[in-house]
C-alpha atoms as a PDB file:
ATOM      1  CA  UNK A   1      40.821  89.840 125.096  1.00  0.00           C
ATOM      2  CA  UNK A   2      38.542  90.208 127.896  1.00  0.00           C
ATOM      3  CA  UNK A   3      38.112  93.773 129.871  1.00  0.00           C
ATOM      4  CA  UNK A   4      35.843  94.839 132.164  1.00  0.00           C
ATOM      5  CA  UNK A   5      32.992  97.358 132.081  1.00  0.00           C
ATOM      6  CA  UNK A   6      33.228 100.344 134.032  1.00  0.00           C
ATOM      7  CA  UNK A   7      31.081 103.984 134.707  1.00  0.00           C
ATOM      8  CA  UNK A   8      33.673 106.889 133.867  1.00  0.00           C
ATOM      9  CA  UNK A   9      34.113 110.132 134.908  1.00  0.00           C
ATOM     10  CA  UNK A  10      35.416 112.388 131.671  1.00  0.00           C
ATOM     11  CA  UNK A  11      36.144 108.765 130.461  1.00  0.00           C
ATOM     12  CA  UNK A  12      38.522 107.526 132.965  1.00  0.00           C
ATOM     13  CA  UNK A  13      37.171 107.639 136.695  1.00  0.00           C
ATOM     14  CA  UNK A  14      34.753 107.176 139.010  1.00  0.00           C
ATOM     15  CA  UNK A  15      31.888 106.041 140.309  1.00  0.00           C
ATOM     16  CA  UNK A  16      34.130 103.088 140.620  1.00  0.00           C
ATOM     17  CA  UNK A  17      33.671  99.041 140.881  1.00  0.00           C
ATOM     18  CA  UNK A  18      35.513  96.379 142.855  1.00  0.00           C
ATOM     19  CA  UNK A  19      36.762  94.442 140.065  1.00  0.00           C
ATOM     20  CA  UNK A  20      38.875  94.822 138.112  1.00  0.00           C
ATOM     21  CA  UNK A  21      40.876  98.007 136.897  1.00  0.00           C
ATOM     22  CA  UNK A  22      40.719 101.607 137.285  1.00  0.00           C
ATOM     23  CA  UNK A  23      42.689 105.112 137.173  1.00  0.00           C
ATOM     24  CA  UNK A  24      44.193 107.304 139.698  1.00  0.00           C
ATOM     25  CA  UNK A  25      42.631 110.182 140.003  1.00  0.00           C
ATOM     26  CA  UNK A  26      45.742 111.949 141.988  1.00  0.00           C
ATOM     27  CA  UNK A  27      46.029 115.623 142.575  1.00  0.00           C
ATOM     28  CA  UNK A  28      48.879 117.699 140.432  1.00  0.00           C
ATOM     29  CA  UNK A  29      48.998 121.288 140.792  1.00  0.00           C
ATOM     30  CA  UNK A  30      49.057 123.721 137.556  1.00  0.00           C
ATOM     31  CA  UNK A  31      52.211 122.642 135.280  1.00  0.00           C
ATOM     32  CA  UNK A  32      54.485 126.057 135.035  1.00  0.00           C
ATOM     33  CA  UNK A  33      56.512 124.750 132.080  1.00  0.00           C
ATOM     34  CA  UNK A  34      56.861 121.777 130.257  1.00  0.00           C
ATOM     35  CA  UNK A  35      59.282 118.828 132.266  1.00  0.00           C
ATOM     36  CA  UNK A  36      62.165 117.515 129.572  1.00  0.00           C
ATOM     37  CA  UNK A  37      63.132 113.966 130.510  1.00  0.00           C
ATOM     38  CA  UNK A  38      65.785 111.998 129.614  1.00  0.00           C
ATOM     39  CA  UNK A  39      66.928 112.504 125.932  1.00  0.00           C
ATOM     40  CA  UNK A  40      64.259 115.166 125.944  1.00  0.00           C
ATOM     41  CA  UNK A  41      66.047 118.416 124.763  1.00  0.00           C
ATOM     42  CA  UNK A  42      63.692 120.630 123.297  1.00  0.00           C
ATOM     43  CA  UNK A  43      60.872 123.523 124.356  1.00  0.00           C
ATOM     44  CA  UNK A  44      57.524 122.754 123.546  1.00  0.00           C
ATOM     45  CA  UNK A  45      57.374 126.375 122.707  1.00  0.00           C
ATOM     46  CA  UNK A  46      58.901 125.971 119.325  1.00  0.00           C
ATOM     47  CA  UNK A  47      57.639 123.895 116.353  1.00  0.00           C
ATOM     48  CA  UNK A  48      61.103 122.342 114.771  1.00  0.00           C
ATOM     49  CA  UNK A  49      64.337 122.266 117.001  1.00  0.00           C
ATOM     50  CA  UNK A  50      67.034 124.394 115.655  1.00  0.00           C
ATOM     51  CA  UNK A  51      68.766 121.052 114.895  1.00  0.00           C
ATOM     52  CA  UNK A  52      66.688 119.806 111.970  1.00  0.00           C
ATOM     53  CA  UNK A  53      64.854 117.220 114.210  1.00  0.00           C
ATOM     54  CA  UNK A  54      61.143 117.029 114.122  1.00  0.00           C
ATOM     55  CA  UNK A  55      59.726 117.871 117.406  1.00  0.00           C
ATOM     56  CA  UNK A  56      57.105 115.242 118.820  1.00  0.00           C
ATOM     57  CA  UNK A  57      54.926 115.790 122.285  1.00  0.00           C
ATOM     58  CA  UNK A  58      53.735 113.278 123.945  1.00  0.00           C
ATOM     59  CA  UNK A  59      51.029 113.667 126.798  1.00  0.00           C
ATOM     60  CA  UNK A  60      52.141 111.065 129.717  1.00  0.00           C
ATOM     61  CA  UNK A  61      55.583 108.675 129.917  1.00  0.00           C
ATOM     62  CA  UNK A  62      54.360 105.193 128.068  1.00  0.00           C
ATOM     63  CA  UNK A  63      53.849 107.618 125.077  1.00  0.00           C
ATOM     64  CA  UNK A  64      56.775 109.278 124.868  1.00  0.00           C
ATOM     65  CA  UNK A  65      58.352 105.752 125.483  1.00  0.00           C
ATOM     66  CA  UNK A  66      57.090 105.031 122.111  1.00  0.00           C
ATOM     67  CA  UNK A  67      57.795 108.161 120.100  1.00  0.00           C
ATOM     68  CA  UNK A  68      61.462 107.941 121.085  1.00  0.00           C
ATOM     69  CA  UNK A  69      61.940 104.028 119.888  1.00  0.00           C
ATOM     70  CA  UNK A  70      59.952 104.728 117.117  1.00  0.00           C
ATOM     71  CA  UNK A  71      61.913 108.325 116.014  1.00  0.00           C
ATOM     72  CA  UNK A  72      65.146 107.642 117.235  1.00  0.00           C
ATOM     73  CA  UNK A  73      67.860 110.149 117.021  1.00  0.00           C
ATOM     74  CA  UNK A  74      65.044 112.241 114.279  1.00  0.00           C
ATOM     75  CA  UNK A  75      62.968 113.240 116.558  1.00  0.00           C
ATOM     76  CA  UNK A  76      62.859 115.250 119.717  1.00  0.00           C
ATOM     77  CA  UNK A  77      60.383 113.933 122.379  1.00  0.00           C
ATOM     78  CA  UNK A  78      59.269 116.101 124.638  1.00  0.00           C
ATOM     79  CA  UNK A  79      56.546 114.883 127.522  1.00  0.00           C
ATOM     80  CA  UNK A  80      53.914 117.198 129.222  1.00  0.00           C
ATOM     81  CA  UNK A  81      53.650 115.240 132.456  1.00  0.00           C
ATOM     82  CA  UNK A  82      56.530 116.038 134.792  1.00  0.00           C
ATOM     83  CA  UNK A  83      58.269 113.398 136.294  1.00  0.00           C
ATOM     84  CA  UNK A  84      57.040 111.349 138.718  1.00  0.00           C
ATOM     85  CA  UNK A  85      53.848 113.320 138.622  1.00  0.00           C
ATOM     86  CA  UNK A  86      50.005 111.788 138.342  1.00  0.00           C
ATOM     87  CA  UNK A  87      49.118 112.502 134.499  1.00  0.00           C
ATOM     88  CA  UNK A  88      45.230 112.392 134.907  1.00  0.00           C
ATOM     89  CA  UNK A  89      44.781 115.614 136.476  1.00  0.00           C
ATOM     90  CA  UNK A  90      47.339 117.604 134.752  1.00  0.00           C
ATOM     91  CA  UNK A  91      47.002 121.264 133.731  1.00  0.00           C
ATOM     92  CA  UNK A  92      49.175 123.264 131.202  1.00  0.00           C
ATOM     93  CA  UNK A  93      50.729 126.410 131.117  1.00  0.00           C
ATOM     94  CA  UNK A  94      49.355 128.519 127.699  1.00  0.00           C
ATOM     95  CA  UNK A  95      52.890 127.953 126.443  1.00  0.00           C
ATOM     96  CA  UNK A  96      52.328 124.200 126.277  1.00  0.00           C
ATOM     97  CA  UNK A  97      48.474 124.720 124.284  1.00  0.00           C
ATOM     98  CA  UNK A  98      50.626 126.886 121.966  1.00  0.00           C
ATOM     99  CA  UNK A  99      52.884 124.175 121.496  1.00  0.00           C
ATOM    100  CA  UNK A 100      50.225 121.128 120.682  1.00  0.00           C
ATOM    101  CA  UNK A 101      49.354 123.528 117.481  1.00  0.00           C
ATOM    102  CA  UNK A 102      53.269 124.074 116.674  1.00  0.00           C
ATOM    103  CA  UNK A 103      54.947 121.033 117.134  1.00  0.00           C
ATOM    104  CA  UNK A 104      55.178 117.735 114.466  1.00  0.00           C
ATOM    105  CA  UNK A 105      53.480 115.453 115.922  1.00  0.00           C
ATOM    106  CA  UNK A 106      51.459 114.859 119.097  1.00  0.00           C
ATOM    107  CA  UNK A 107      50.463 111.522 120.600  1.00  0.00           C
ATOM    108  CA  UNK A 108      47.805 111.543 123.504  1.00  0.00           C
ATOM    109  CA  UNK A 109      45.434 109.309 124.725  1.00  0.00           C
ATOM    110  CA  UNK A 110      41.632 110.437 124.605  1.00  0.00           C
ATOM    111  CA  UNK A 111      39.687 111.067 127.730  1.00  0.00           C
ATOM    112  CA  UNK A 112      42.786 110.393 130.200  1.00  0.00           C
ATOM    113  CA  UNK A 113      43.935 114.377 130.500  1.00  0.00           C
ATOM    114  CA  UNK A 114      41.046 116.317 129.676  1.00  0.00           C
ATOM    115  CA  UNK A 115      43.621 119.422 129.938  1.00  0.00           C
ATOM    116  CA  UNK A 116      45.346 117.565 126.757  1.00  0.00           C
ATOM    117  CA  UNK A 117      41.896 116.747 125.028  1.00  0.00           C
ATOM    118  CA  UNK A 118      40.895 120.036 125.226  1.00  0.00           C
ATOM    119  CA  UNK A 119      44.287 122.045 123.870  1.00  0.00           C
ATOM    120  CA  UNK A 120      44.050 119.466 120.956  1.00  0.00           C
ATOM    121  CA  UNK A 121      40.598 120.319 120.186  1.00  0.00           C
ATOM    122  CA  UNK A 122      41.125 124.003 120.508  1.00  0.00           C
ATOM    123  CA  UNK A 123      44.955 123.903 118.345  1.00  0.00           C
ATOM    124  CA  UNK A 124      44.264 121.217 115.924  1.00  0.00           C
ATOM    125  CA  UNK A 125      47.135 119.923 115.096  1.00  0.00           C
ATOM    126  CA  UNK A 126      47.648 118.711 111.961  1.00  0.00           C
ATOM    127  CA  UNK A 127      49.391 115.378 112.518  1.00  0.00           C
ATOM    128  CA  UNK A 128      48.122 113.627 115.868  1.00  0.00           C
ATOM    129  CA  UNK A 129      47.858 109.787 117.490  1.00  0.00           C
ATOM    130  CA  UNK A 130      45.276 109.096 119.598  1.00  0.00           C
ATOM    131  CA  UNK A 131      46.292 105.551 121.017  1.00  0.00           C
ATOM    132  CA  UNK A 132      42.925 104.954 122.069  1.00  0.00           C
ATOM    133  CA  UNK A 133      41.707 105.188 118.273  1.00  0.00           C
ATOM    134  CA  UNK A 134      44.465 102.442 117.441  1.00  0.00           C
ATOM    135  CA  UNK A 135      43.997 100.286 120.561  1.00  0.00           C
ATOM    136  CA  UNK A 136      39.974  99.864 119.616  1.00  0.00           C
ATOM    137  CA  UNK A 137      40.576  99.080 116.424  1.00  0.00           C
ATOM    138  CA  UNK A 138      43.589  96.576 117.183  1.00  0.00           C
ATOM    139  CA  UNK A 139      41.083  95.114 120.227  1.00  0.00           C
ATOM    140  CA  UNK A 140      37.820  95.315 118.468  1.00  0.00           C
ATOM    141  CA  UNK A 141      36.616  97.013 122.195  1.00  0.00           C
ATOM    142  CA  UNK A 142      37.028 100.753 123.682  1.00  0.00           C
ATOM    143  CA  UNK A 143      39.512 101.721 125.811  1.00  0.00           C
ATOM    144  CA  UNK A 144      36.915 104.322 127.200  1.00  0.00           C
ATOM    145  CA  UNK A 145      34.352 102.079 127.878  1.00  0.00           C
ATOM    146  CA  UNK A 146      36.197  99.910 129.625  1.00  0.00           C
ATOM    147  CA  UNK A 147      37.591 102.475 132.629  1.00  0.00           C
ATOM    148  CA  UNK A 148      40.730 101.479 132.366  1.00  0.00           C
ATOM    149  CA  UNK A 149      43.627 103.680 130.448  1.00  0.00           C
ATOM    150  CA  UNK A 150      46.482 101.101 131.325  1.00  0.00           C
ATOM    151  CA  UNK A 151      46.440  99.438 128.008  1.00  0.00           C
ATOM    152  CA  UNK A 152      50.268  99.685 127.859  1.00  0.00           C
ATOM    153  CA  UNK A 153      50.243  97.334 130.890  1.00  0.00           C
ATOM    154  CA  UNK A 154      49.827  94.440 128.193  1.00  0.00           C
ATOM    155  CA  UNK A 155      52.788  95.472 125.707  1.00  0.00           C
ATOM    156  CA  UNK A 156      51.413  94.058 123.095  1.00  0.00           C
ATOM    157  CA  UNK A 157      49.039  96.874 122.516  1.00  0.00           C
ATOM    158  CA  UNK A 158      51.718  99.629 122.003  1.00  0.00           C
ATOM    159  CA  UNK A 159      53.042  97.221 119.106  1.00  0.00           C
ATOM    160  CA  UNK A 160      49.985  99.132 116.728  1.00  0.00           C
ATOM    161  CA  UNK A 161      50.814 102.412 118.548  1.00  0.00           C
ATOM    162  CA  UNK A 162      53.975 102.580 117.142  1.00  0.00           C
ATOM    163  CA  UNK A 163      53.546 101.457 114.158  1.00  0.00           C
ATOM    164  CA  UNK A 164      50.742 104.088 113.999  1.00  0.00           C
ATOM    165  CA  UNK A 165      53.589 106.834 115.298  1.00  0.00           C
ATOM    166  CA  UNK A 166      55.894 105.898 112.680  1.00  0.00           C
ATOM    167  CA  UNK A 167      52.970 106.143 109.537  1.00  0.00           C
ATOM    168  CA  UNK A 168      52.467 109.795 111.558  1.00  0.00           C
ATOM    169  CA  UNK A 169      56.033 110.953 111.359  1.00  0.00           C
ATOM    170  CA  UNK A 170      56.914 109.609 107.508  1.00  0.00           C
ATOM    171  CA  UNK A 171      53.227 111.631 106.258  1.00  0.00           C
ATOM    172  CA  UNK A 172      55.650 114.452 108.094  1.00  0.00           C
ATOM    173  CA  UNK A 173      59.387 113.268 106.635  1.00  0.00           C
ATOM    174  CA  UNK A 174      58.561 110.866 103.921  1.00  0.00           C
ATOM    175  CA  UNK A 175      62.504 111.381 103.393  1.00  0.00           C
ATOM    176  CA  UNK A 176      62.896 108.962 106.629  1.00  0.00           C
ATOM    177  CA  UNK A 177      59.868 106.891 106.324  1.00  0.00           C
ATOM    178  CA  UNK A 178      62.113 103.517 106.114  1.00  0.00           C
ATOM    179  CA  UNK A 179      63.712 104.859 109.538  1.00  0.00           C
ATOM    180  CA  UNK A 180      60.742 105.196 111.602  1.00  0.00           C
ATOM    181  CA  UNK A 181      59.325 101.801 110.446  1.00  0.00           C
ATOM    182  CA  UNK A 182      62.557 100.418 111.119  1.00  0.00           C
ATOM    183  CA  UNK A 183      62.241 101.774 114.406  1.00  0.00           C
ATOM    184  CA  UNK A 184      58.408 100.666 115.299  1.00  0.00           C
ATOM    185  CA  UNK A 185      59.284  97.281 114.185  1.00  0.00           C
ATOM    186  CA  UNK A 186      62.749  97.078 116.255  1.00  0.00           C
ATOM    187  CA  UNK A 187      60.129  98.338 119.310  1.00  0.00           C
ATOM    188  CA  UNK A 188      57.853  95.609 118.401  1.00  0.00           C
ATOM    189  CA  UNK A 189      60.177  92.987 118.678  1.00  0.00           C
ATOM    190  CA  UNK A 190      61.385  94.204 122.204  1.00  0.00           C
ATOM    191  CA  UNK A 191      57.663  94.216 123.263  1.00  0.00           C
ATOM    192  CA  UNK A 192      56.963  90.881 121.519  1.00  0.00           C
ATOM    193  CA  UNK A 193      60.051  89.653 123.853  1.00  0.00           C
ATOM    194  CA  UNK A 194      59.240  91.361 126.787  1.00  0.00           C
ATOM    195  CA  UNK A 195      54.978  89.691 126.502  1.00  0.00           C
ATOM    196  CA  UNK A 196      56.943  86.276 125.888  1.00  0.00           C
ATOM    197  CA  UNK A 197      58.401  86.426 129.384  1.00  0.00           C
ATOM    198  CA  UNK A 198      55.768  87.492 130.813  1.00  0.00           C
ATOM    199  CA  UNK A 199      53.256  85.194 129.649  1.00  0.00           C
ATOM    200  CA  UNK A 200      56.326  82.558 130.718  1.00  0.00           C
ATOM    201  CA  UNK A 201      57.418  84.116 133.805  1.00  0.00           C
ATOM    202  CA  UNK A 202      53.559  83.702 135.111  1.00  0.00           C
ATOM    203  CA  UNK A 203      51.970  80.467 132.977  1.00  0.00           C
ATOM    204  CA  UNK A 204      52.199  78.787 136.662  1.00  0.00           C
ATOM    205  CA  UNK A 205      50.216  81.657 138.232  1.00  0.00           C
ATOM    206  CA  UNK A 206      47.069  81.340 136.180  1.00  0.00           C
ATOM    207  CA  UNK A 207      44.381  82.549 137.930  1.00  0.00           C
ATOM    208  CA  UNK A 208      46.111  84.082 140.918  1.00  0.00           C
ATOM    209  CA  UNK A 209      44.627  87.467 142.715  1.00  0.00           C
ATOM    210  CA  UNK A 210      46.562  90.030 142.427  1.00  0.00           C
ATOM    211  CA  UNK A 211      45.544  92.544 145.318  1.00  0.00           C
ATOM    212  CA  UNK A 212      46.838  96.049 144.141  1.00  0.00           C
ATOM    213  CA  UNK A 213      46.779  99.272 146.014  1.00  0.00           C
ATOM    214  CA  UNK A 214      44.104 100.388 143.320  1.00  0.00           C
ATOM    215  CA  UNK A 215      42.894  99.114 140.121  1.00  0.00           C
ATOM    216  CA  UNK A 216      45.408 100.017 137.907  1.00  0.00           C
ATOM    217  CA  UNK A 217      46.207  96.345 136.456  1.00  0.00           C
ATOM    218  CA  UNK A 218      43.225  95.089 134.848  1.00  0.00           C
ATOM    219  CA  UNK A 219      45.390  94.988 131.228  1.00  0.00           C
ATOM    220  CA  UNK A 220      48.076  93.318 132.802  1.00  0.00           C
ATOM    221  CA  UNK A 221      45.451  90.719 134.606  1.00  0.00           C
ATOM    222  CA  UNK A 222      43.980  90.477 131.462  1.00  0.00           C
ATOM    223  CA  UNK A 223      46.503  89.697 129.362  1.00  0.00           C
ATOM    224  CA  UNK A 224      48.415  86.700 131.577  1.00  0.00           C
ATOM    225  CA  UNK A 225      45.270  85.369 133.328  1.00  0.00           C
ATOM    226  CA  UNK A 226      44.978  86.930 136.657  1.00  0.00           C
ATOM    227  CA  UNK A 227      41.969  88.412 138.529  1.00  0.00           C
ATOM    228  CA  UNK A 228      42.800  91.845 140.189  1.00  0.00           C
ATOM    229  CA  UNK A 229      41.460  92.811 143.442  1.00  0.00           C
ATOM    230  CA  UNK A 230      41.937  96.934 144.241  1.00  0.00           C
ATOM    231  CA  UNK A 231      41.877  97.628 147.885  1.00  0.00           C
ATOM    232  CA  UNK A 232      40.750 101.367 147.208  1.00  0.00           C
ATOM    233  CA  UNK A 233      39.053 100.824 143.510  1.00  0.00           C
ATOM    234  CA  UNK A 234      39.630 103.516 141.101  1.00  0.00           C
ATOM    235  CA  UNK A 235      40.957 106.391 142.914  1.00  0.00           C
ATOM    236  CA  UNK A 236      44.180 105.699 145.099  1.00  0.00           C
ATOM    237  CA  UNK A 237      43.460 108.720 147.114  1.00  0.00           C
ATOM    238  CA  UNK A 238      40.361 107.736 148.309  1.00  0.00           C
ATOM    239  CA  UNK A 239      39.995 105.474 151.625  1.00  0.00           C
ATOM    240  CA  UNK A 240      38.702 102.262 151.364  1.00  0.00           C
ATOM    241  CA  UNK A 241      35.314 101.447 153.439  1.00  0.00           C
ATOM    242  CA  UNK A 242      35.142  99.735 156.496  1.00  0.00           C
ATOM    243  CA  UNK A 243      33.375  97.572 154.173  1.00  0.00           C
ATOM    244  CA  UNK A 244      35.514  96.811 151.152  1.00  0.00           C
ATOM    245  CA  UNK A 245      38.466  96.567 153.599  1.00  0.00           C
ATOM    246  CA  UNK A 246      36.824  93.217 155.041  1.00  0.00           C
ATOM    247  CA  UNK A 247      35.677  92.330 151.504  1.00  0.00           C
ATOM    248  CA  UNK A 248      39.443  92.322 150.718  1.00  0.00           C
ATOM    249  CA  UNK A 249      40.636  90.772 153.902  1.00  0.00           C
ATOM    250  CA  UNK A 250      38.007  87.961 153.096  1.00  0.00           C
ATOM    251  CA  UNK A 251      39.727  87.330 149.579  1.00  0.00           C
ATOM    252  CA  UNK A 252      43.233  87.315 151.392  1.00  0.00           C
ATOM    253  CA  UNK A 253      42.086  84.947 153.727  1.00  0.00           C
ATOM    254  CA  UNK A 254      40.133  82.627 150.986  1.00  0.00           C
ATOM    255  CA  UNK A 255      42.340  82.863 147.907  1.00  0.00           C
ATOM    256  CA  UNK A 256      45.513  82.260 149.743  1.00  0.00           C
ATOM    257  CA  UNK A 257      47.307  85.533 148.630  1.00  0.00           C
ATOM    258  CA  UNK A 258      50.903  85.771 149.961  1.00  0.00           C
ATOM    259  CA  UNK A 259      51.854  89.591 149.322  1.00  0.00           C
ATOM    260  CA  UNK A 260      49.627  92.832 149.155  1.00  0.00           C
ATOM    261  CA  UNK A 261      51.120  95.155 146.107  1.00  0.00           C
ATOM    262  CA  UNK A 262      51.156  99.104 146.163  1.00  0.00           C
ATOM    263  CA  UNK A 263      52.562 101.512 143.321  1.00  0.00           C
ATOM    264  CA  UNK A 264      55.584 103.315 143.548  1.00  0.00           C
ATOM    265  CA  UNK A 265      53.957 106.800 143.438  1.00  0.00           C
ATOM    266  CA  UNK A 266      51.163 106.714 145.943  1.00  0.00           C
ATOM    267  CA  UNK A 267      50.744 106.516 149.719  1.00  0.00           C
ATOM    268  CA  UNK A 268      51.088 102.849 150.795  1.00  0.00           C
ATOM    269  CA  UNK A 269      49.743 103.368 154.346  1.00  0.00           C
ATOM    270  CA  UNK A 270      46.285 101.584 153.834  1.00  0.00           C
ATOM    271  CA  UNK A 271      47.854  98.889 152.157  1.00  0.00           C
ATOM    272  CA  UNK A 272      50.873  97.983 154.693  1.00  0.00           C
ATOM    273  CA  UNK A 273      48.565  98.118 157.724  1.00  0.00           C
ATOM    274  CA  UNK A 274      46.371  95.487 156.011  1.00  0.00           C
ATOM    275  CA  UNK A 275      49.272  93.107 155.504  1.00  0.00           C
ATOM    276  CA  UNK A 276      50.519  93.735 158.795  1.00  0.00           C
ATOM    277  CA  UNK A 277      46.976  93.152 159.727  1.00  0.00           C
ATOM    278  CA  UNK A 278      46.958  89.497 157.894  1.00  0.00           C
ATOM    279  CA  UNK A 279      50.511  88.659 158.244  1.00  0.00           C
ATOM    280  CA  UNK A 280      51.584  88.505 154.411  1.00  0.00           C
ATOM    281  CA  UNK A 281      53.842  90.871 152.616  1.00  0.00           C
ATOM    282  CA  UNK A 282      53.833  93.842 150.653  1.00  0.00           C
ATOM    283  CA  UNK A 283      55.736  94.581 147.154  1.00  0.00           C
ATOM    284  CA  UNK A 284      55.484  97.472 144.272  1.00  0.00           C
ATOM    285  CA  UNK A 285      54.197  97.275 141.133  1.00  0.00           C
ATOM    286  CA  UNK A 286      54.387 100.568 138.552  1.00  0.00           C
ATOM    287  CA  UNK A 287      51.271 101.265 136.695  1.00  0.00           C
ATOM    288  CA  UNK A 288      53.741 103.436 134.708  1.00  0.00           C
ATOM    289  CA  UNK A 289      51.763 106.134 133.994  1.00  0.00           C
ATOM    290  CA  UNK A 290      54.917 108.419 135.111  1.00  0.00           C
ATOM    291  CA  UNK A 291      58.538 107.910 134.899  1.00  0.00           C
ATOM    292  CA  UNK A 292      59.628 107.696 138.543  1.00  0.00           C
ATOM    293  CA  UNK A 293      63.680 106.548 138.030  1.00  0.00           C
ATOM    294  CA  UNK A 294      64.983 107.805 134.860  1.00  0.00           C
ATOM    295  CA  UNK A 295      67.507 105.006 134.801  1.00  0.00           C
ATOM    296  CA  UNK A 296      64.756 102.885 133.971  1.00  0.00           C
ATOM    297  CA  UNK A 297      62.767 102.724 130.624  1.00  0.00           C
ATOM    298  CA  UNK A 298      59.673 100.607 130.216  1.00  0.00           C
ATOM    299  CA  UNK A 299      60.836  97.479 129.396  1.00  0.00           C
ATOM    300  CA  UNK A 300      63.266  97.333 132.613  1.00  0.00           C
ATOM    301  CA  UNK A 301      60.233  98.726 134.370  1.00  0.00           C
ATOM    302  CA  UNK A 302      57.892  96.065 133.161  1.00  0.00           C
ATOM    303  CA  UNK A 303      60.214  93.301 134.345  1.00  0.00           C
ATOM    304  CA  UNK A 304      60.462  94.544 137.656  1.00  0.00           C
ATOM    305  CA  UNK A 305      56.812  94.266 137.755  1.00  0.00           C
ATOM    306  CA  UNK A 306      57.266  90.470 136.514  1.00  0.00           C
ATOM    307  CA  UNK A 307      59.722  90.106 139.333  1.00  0.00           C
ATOM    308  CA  UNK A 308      57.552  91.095 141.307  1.00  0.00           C
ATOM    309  CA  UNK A 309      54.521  89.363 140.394  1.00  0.00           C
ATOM    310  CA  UNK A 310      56.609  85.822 140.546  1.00  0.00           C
ATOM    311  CA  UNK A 311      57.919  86.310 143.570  1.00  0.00           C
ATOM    312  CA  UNK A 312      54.866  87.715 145.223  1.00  0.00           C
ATOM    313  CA  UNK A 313      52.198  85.780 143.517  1.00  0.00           C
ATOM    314  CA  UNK A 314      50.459  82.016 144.772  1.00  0.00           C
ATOM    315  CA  UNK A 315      51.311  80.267 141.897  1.00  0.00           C
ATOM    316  CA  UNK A 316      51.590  76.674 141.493  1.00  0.00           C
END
């Protein structure tokens, strides 16, 4: 699998390149108190929950996705990102760097939340996934190196992340180690679905631009041979140039692209005065990095961004 180089900031930022993925690099204000989302019960100020479950946190949505497939009703997931907010920049409260040194288990991704890095490095916890660890080693490349934290954009790469959860959580409760493999492979199979109609959903849109709000996709591109095309790069809060605005337009215009795609959680101004501009449409894809509807889980979320793609896409 094929992904791009980038220059990071931390890991994950700018200075930023065109092509092809890239992180938001949103502004969230100081996290109070841990958010509890759906089927999330518990306060990450306690290690075990007073009803025998193990307690799990997990640092950003996509995660906690994972740890509550993979540890089912034995496990209580808790997520430090708040809904619907941007997870790079996040800050915790002291009662959440308590809590990484109390809990079971905590998964995170290295050099995505350097607020997260650094209350891991300070509380050591003494059972903890780093899903960039497992994606290198499942890729044979670096999720750092390449700019681009999105790896859950292809699901095949959380397949290894929860299997990886589940070898956690048995070293924690060999009692239930059958459960929690039972549960990573019952999540790999709906991942191993969900890749199946993706990769069939767009086998007629092989490489198609995708022009994205920012560069959020390159995984996704990746993984079902399409070439990504940010109109503001890396960070979505930045403007575009002058500039890259006509270097876009020029794509557009020369690639034959039919619809102009923003995410759910950031401004879409830039972008829907450029397809007014060129006359095409716009449509939403989620990079997923926060859980804006809690009636949707990833998978449903995923195929609303193959909907999307299909519909939007010049495929032949």
């Amino acid at each position: 699998m094929h992904h791009p180089n980038h220059q990071s900031r931390s890991i994950f930022g700018p200075p930023r390149r065109s092509r092809p993925a890239g992180v938001m690099a949103g502004a969230v204000a100081g996290v109070a108190a841990v958010a509890l989302l759906t089927g999330c019960a518990s306060s990450t100020d306690a290690g075990t929950p007073d009803d025998g479950r193990l307690e799990a946190l997990a640092a950003f949505y996509p995660l906690q996705f994972v740890a509550e497939r993979v540890g089912g009703d034995l496990v209580d997931v808790t997520n430090l990102t708040p809904p619907a907010a941007e997870p790079h920049d996040l800050e915790l409260s002291p009662a959440q760097v308590r809590s990484v040194g109390e809990v079971d288990l905590v998964l995170y991704l290295e050099g995505m939340q350097p607020a997260t890095d650094e209350a891991v490095a300070a509380r050591a916890p003494e059972h903890v996934v780093d899903a960039s660890a497992v994606v290198d080693e499942t890729t044979g490349g670096s999720v750092a190196a390449s700019g681009d934290p999105h790896f859950w954009l292809d699901p095949t790469l959380l397949i290894p992340v929860g299997h990886a959860v589940a070898d956690e959580l048995a070293a924690v409760d060999p009692d239930n180690a059958d459960a929690y493999a039972a549960g990573a492979d019952a999540l790999a199979d709906d991942l191993t679905a969900l890749d199946g109609e993706m990769e069939s959903g767009l086998a007629a849109c092989q490489g198609a631009t995708v022009v994205t709000s920012h560069e959020a996709f390159g995984y996704l591109a990746d993984r079902y041979g399409l070439e990504q095309v940010g109109i503001a790069g890396i960070d979505p809060e930045v403007e575009p140039s002058p500039a890259r605005l006509r270097d876009v337009r020029d794509v557009v215009e020369q690639e034959g692209v039919e619809t102009l795609f923003f995410e759910v959680a950031t401004s879409s101004s830039v972008t829907a005065r450029l397809a007014n501009d060129l006359g095409v449409a716009t449509d939403v894809l989620d990079p997923l990095e926060s859980r804006v509807d809690d009636g949707k889980d990833y998978l449903e979320i995923m195929r609303a961004n193959l909907a999307a793609l299909e519909s939007g896409l010049a495929c032949e």
